[in-house]
PDB file of N, CA and C in Angstrom:
ATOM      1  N   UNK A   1      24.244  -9.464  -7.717  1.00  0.00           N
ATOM      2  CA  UNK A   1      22.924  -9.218  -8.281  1.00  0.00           C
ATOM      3  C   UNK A   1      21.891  -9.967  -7.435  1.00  0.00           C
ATOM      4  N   UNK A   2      20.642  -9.494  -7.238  1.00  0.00           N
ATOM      5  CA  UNK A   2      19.889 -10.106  -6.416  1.00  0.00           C
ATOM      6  C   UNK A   2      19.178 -11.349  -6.927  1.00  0.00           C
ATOM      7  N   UNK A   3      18.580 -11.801  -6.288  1.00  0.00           N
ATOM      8  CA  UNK A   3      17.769 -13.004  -7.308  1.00  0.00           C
ATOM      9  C   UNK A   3      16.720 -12.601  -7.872  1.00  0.00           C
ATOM     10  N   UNK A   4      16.308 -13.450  -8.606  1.00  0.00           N
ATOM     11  CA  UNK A   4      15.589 -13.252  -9.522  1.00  0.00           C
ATOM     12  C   UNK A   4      14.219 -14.474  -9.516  1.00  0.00           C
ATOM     13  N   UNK A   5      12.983 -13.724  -9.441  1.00  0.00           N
ATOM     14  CA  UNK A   5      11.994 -14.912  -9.566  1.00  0.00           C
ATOM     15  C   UNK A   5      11.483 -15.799 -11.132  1.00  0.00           C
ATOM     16  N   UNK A   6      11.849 -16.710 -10.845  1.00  0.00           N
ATOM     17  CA  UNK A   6      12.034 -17.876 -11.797  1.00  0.00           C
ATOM     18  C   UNK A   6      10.332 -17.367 -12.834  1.00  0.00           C
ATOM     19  N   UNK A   7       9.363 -17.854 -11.875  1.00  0.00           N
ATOM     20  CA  UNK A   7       8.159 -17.462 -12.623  1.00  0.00           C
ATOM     21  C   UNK A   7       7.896 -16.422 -13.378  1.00  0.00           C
ATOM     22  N   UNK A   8       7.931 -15.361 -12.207  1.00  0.00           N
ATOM     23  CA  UNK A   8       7.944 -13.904 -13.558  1.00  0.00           C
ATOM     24  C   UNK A   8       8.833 -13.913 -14.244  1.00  0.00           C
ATOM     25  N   UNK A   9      10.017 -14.373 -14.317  1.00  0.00           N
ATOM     26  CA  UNK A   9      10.883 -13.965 -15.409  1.00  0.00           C
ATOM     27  C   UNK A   9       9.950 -15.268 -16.654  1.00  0.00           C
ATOM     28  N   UNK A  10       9.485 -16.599 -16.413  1.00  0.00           N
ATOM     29  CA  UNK A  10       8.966 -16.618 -17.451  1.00  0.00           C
ATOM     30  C   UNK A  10       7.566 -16.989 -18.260  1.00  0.00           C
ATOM     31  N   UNK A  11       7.100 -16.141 -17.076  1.00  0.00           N
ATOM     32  CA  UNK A  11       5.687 -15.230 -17.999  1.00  0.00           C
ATOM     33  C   UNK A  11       6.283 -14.135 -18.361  1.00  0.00           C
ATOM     34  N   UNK A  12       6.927 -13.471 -18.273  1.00  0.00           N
ATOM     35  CA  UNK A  12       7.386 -12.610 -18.973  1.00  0.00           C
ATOM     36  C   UNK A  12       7.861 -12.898 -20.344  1.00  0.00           C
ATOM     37  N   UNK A  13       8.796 -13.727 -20.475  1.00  0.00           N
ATOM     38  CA  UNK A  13       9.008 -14.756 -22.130  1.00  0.00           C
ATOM     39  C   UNK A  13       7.771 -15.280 -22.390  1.00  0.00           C
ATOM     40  N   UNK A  14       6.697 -15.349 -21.824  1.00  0.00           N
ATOM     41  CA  UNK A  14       5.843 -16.299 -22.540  1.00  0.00           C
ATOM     42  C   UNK A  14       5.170 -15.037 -22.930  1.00  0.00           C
ATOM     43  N   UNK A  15       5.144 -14.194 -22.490  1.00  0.00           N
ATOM     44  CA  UNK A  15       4.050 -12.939 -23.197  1.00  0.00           C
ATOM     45  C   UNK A  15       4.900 -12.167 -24.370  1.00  0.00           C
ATOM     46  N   UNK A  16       5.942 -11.848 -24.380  1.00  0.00           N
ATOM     47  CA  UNK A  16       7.120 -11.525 -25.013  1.00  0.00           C
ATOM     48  C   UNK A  16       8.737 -11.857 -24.971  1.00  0.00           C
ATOM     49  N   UNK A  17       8.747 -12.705 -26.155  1.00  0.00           N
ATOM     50  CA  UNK A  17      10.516 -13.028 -26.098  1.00  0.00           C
ATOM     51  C   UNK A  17      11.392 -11.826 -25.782  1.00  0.00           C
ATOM     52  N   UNK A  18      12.247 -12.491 -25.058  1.00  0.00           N
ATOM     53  CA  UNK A  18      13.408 -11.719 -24.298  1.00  0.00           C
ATOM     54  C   UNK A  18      12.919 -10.629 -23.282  1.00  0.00           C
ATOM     55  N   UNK A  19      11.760 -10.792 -23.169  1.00  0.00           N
ATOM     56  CA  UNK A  19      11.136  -9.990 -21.493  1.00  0.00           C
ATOM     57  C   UNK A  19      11.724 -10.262 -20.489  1.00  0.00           C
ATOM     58  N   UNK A  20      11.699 -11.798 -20.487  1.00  0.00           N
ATOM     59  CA  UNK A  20      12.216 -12.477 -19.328  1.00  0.00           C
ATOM     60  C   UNK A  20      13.947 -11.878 -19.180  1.00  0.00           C
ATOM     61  N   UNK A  21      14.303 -12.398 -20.263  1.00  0.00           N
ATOM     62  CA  UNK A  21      15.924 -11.680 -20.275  1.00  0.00           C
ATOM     63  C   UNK A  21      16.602 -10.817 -19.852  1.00  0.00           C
ATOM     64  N   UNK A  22      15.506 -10.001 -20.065  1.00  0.00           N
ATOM     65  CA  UNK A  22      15.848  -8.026 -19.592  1.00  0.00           C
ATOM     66  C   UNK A  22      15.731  -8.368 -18.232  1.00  0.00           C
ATOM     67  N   UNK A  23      14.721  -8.711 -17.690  1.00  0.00           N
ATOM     68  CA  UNK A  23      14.081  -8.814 -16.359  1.00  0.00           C
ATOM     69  C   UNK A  23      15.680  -9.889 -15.412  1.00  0.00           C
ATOM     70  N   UNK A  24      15.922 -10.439 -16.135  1.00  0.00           N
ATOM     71  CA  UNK A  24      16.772 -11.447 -15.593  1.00  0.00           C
ATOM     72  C   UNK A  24      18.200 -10.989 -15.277  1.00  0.00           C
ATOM     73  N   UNK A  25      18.318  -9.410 -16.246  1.00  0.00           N
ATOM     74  CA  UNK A  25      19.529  -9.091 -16.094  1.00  0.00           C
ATOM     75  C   UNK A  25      20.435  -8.816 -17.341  1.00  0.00           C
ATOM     76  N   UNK A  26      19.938  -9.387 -18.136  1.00  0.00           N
ATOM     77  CA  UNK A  26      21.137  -9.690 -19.360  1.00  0.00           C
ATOM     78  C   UNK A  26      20.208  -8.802 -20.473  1.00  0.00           C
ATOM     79  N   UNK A  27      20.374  -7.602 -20.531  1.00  0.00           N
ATOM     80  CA  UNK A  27      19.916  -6.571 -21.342  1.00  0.00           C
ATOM     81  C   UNK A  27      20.228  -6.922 -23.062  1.00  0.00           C
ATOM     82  N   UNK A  28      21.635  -6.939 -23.167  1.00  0.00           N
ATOM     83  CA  UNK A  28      21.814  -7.171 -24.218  1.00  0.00           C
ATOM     84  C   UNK A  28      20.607  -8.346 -25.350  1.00  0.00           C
ATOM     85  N   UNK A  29      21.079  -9.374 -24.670  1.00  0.00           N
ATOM     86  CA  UNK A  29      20.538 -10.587 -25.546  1.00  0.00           C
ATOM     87  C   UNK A  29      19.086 -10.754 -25.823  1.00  0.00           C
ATOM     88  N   UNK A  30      18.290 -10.032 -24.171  1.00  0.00           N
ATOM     89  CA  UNK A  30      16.742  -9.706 -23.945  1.00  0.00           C
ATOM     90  C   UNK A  30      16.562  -8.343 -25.638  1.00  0.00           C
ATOM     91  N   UNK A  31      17.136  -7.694 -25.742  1.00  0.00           N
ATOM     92  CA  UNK A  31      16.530  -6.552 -26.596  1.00  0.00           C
ATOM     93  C   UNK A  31      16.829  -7.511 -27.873  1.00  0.00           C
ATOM     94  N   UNK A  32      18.128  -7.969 -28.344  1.00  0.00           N
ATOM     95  CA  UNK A  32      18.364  -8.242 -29.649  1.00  0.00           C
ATOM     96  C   UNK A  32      16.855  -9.378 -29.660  1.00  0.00           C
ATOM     97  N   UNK A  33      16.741 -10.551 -28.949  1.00  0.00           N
ATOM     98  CA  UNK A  33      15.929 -11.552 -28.672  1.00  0.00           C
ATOM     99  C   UNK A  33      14.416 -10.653 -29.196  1.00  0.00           C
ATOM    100  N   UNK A  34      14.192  -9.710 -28.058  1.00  0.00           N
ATOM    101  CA  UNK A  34      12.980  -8.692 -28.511  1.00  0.00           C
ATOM    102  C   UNK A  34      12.683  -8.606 -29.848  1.00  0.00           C
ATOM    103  N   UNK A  35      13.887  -7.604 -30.219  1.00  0.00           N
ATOM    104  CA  UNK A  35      14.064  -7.036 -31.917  1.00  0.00           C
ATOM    105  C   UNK A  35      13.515  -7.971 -32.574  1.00  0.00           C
ATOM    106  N   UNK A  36      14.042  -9.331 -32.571  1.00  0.00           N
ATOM    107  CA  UNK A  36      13.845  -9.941 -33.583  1.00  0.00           C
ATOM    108  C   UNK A  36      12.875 -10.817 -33.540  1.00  0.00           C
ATOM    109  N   UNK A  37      12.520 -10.753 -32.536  1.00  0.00           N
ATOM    110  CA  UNK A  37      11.035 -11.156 -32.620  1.00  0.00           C
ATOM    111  C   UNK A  37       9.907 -10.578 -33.211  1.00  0.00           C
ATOM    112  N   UNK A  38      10.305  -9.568 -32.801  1.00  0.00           N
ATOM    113  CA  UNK A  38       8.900  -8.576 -33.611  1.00  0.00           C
ATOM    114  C   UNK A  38       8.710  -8.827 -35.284  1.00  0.00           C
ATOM    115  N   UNK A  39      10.692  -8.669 -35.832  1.00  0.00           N
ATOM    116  CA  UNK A  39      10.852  -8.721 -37.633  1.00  0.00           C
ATOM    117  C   UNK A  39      10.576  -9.947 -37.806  1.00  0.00           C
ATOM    118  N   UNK A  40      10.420 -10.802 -36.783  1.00  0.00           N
ATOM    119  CA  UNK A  40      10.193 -12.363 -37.440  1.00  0.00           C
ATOM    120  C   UNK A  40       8.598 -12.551 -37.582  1.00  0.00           C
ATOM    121  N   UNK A  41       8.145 -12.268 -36.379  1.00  0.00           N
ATOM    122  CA  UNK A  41       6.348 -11.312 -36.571  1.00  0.00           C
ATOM    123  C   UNK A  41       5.928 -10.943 -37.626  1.00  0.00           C
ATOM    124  N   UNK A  42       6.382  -9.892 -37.957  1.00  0.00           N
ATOM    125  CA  UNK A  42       6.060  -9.060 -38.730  1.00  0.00           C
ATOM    126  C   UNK A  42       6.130  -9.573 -40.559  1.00  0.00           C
ATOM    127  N   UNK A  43       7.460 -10.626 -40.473  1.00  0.00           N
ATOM    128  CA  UNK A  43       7.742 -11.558 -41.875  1.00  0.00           C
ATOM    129  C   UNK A  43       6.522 -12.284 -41.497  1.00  0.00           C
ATOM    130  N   UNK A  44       6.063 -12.813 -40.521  1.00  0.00           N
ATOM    131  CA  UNK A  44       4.693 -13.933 -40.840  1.00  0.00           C
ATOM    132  C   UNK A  44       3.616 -13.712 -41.100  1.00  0.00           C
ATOM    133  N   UNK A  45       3.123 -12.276 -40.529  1.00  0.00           N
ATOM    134  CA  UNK A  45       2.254 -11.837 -40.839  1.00  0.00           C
ATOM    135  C   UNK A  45       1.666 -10.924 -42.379  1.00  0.00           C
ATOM    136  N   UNK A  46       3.034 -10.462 -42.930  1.00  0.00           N
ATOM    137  CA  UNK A  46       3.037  -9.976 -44.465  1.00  0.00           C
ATOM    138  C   UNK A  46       3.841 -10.151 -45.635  1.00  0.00           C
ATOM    139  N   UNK A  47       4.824 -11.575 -45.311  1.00  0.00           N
ATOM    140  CA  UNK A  47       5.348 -12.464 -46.090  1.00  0.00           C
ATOM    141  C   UNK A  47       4.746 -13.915 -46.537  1.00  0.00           C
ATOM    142  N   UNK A  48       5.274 -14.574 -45.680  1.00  0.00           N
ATOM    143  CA  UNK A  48       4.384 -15.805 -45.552  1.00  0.00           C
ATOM    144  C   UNK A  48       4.174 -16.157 -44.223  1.00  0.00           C
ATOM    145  N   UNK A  49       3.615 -17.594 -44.275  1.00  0.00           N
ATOM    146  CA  UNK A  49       2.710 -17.907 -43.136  1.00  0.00           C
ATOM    147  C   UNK A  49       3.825 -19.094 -42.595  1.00  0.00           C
ATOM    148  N   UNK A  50       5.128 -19.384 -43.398  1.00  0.00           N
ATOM    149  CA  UNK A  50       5.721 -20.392 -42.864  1.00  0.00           C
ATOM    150  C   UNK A  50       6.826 -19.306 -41.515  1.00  0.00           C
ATOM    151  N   UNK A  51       7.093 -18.765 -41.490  1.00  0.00           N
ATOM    152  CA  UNK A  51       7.731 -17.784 -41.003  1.00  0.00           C
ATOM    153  C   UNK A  51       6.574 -18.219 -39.250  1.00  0.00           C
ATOM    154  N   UNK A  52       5.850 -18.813 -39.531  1.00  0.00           N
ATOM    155  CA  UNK A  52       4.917 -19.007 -37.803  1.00  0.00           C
ATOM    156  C   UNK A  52       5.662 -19.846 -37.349  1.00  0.00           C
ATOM    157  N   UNK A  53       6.262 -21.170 -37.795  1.00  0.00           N
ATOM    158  CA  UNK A  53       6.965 -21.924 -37.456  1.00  0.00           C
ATOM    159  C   UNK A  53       8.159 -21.080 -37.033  1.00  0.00           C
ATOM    160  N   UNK A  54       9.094 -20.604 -37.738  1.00  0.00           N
ATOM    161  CA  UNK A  54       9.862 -19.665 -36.913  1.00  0.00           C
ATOM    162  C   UNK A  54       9.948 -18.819 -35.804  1.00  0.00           C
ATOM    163  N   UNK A  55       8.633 -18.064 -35.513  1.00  0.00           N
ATOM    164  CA  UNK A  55       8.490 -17.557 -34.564  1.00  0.00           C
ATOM    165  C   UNK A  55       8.186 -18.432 -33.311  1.00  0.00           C
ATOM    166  N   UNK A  56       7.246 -19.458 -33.680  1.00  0.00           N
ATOM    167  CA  UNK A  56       7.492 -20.955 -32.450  1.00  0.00           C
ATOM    168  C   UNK A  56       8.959 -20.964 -32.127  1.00  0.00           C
ATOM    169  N   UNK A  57       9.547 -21.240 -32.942  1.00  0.00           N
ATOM    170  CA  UNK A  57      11.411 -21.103 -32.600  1.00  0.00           C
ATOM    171  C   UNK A  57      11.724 -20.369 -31.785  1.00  0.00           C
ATOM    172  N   UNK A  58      11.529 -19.533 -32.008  1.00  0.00           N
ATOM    173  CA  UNK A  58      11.968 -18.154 -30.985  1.00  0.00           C
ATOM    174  C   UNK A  58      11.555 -17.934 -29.533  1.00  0.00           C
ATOM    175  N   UNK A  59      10.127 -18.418 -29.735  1.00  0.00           N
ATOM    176  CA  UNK A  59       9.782 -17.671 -28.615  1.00  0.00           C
ATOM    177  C   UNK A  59       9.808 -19.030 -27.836  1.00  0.00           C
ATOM    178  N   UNK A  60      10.418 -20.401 -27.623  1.00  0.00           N
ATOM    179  CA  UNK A  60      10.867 -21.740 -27.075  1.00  0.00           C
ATOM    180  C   UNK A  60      12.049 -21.258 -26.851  1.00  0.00           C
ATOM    181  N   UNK A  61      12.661 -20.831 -27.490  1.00  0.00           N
ATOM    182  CA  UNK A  61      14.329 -20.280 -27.263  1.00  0.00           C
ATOM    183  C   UNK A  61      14.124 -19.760 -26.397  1.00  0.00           C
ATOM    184  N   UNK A  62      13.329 -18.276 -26.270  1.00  0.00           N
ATOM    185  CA  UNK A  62      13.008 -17.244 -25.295  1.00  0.00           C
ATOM    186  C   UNK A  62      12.920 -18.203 -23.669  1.00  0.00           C
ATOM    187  N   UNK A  63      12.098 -18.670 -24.048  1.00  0.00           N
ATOM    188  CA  UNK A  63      11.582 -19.496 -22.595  1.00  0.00           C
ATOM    189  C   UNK A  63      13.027 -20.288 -21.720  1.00  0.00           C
ATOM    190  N   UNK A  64      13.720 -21.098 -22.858  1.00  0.00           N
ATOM    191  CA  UNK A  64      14.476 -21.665 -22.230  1.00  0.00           C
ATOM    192  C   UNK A  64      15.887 -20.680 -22.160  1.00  0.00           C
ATOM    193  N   UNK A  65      16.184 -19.595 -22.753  1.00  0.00           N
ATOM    194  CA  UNK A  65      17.353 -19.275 -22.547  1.00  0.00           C
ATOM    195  C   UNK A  65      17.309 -18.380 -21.112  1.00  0.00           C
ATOM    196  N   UNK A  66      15.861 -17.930 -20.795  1.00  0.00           N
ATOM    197  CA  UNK A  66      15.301 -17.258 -19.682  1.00  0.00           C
ATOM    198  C   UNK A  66      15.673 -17.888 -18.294  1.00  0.00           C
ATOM    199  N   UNK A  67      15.353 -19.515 -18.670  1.00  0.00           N
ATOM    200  CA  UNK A  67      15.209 -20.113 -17.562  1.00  0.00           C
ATOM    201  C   UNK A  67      16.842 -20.426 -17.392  1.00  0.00           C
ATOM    202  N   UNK A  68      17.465 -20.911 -18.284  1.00  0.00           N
ATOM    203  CA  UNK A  68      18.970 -20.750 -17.522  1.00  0.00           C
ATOM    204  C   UNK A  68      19.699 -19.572 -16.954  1.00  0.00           C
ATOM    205  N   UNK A  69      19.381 -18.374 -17.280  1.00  0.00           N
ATOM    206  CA  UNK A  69      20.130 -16.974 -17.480  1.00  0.00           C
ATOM    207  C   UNK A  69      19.571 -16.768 -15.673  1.00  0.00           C
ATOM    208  N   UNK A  70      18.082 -17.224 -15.624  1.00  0.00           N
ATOM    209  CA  UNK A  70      17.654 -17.048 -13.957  1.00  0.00           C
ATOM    210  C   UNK A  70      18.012 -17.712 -13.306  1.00  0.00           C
ATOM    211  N   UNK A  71      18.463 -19.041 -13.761  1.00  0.00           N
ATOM    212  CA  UNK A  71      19.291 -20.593 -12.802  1.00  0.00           C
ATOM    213  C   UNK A  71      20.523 -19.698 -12.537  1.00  0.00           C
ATOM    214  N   UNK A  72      21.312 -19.162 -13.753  1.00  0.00           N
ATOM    215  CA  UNK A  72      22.585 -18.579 -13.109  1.00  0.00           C
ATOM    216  C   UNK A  72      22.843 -17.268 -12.453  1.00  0.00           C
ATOM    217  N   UNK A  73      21.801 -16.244 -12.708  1.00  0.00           N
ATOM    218  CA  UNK A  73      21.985 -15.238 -11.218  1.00  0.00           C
ATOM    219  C   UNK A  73      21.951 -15.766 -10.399  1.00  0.00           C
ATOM    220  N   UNK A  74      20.343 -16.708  -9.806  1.00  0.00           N
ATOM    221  CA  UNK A  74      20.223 -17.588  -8.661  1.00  0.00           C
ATOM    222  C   UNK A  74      21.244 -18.352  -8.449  1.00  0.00           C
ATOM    223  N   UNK A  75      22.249 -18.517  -9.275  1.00  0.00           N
ATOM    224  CA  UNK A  75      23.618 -19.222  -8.053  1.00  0.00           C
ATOM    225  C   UNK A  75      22.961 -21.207  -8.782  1.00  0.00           C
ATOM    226  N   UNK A  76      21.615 -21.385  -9.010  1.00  0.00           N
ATOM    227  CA  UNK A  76      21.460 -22.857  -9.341  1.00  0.00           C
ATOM    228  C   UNK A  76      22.476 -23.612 -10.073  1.00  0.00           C
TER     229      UNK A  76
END
């Protein structure tokens, strides 16, 4: 697999969880990551408001699971 640039893969998580993921290679975990970002969204915005803290969760996950998934195509 070719390499992969560290940065775009995460502005890509920083604009949307599991962007980076897809981009990085690992389809699977990038879409589920996606998915559930949105339903966790979507609980904060017409459930409650604690559900924001959750989505902070996620989308820190996003960032860092991005940045290892690109350390290990890149061979780092």
């Amino acid at each position: 697999m070719a390499e992969k640039n560290m940065i775009v893969a995460l502005i890509l998580s920083f604009l949307w969880s599991g962007l980076g993921l897809i981009y990085a290679g690992d389809m699977q975990k990038g879409i589920i990551l996606a998915v559930a970002a949105v339903i966790i969204y979507l609980l904060f915005w017409y459930v409650s408001t604690i559900f924001g803290i959750v989505v902070f969760i996620v989308w820190i996950y996003s960032l860092y699971a991005t940045y290892k998934e690109v350390q290990a195509v890149n061979g780092a």
